[in-house]
C-alpha atoms as a PDB file:
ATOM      1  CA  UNK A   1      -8.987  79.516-113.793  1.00  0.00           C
ATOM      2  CA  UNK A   2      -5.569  80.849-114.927  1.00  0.00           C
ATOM      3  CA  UNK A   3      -5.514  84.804-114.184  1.00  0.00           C
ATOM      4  CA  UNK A   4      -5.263  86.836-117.175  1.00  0.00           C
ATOM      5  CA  UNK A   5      -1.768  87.833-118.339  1.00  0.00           C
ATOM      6  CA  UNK A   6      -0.937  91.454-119.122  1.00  0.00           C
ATOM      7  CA  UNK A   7       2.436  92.717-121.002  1.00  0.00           C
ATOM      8  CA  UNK A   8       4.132  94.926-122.849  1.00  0.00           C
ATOM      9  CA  UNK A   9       5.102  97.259-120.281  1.00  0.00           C
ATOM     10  CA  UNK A  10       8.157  98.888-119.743  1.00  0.00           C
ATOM     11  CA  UNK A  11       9.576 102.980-119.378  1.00  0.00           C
ATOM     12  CA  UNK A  12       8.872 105.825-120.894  1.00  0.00           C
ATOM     13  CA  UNK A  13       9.310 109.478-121.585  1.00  0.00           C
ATOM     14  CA  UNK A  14       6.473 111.883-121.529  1.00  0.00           C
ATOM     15  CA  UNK A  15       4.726 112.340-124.684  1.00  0.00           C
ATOM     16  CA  UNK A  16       5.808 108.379-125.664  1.00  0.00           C
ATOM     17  CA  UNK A  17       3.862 105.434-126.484  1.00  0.00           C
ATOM     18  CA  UNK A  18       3.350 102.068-125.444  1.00  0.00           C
ATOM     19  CA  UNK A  19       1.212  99.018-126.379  1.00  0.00           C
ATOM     20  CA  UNK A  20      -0.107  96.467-123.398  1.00  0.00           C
ATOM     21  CA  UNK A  21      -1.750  93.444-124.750  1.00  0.00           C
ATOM     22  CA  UNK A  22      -4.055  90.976-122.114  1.00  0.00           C
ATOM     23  CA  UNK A  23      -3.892  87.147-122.798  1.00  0.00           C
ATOM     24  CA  UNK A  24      -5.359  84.236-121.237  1.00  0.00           C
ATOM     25  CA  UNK A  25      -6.220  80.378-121.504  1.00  0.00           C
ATOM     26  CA  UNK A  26      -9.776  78.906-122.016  1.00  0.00           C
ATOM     27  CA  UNK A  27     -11.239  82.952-122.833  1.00  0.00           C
ATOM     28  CA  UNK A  28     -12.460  84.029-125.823  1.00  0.00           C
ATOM     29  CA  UNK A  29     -12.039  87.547-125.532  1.00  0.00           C
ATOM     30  CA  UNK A  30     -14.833  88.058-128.782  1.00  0.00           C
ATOM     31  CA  UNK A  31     -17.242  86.963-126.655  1.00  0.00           C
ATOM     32  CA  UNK A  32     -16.837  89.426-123.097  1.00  0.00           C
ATOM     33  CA  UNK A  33     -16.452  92.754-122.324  1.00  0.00           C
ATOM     34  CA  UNK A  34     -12.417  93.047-121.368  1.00  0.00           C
ATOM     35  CA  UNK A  35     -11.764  96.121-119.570  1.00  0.00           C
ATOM     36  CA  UNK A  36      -8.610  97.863-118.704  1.00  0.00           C
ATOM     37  CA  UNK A  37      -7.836  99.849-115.235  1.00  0.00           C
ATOM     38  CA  UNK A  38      -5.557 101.428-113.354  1.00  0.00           C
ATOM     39  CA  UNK A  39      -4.174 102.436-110.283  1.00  0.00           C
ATOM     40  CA  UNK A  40      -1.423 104.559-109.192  1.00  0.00           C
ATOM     41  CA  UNK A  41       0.054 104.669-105.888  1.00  0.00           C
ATOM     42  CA  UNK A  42      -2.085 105.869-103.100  1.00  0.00           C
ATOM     43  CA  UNK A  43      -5.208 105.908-105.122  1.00  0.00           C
ATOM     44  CA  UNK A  44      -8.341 104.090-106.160  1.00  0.00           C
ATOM     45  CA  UNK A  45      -8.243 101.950-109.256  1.00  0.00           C
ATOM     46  CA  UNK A  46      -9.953 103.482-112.007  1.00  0.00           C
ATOM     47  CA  UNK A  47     -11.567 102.039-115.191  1.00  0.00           C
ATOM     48  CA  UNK A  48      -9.386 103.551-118.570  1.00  0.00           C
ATOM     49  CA  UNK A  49     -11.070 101.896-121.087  1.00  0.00           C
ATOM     50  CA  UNK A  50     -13.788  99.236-122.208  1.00  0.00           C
ATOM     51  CA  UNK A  51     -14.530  96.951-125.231  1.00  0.00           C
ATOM     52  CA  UNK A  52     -17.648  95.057-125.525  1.00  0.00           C
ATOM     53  CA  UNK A  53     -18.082  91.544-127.449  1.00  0.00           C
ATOM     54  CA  UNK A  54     -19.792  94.037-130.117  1.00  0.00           C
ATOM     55  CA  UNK A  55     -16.541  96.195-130.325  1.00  0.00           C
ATOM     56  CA  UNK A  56     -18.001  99.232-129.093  1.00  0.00           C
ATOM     57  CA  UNK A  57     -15.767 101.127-127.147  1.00  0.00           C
ATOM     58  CA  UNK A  58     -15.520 103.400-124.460  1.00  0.00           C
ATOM     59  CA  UNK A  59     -12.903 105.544-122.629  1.00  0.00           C
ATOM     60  CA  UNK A  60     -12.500 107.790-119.484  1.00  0.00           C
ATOM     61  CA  UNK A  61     -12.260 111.459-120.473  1.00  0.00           C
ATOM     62  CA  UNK A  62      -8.840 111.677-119.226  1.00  0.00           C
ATOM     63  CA  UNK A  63      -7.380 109.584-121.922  1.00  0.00           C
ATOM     64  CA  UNK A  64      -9.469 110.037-125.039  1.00  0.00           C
ATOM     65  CA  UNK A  65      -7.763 110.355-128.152  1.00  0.00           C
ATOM     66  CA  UNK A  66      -4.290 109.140-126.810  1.00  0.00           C
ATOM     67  CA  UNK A  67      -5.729 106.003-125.914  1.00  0.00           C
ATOM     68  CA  UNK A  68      -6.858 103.145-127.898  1.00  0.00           C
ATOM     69  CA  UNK A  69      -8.487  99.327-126.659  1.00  0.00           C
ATOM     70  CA  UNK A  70      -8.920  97.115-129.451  1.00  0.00           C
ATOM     71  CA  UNK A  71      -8.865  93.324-129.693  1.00  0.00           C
ATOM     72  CA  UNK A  72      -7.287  90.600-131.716  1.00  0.00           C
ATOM     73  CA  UNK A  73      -9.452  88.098-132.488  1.00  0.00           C
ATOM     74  CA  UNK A  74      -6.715  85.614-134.506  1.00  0.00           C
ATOM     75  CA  UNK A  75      -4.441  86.038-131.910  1.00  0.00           C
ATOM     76  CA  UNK A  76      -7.285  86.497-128.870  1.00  0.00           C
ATOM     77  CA  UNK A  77      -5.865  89.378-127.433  1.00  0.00           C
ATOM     78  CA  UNK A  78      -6.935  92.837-125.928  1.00  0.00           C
ATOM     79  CA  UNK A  79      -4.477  95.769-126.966  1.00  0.00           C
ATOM     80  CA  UNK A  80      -4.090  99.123-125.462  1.00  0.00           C
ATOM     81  CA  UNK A  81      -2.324 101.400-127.297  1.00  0.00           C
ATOM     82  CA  UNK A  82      -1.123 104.304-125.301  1.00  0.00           C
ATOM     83  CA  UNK A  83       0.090 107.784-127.178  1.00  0.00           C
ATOM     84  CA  UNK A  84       0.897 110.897-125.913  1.00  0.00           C
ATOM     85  CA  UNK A  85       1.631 109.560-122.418  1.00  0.00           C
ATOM     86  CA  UNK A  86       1.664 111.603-119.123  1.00  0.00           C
ATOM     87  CA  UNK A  87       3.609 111.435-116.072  1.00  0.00           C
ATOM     88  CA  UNK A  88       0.244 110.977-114.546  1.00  0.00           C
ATOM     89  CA  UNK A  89      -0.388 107.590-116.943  1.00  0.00           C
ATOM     90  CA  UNK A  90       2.166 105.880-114.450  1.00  0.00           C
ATOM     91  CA  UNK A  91       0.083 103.174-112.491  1.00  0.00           C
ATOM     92  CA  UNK A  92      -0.552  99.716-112.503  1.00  0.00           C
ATOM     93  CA  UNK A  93      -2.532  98.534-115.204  1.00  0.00           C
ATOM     94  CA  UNK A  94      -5.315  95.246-115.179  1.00  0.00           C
ATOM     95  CA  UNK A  95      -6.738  93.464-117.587  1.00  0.00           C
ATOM     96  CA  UNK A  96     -10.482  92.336-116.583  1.00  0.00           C
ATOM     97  CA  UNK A  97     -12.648  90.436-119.293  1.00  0.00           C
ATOM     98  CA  UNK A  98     -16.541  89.455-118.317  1.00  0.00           C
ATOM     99  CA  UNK A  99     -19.167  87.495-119.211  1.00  0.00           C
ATOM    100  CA  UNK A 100     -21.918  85.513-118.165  1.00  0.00           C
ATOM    101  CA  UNK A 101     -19.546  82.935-116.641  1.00  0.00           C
ATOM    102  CA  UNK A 102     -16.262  84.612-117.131  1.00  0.00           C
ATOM    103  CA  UNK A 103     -15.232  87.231-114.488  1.00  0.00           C
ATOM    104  CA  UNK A 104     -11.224  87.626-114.774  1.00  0.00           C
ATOM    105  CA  UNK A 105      -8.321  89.348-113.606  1.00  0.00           C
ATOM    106  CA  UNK A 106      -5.216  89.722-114.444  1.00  0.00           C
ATOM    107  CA  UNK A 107      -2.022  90.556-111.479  1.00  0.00           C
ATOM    108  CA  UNK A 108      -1.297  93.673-113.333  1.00  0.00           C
ATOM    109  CA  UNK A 109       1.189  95.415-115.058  1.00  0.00           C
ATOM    110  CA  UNK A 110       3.271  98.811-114.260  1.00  0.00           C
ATOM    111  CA  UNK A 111       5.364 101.059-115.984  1.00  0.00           C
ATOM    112  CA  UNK A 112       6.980 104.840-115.100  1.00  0.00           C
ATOM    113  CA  UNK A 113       6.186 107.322-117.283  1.00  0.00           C
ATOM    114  CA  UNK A 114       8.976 109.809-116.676  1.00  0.00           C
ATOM    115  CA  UNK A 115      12.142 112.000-117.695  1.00  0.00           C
END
């Protein structure tokens, strides 16, 4: 299967915002739990945020309320919208949706966050 497909990245100040969306053939995102992580240079990958099939969300501390995962159904997307953004927000960010038979990555997307 076709890896996921992240975008919307691109550079920006501190205290911006910035919307990644995650794609993909042959998924229904409606029916898995699509996560989003990170990882910046030199460091694990951490989980950001989570939406299950039910919508229920969830978010690491270090990000709620600036960020938000929600998901398109018409257009079978998952959104991440990203305010308030830190210098430490800079990583790479994946898209990963699960399911009973789905388990899926996407290659990742980066952007700086910086002056």
């Amino acid at each position: 299967q076709a890896p996921l497909v992240e975008s919307g990245g691109g550079w920006v100040q501190p205290g911006g915002s910035l919307r990644l969306s995650c794609g993909g053939s042959e998924i229904r995102f409606d029916s898995c739990t699509t996560y989003w992580y990170r990882q910046a240079p030199g460091k694990q990958r951490e989980l950001v945020a989570a939406i299950r099939s039910s919508g229920r969300t969830d978010y690491r501390d270090s990000v709620k309320g600036r960020f938000s995962i929600s998901r398109d159904d018409t257009m079978n997307l998952v959104n991440l919208q990203m305010d308030r953004l830190k210098a430490e927000d800079t990583a790479t960010y994946y898209c990963h949706a699960r399911a009973k038979v789905v388990d899926r990555w996407g290659q990742g997307i980066q952007f700086p966050v910086s002056s």
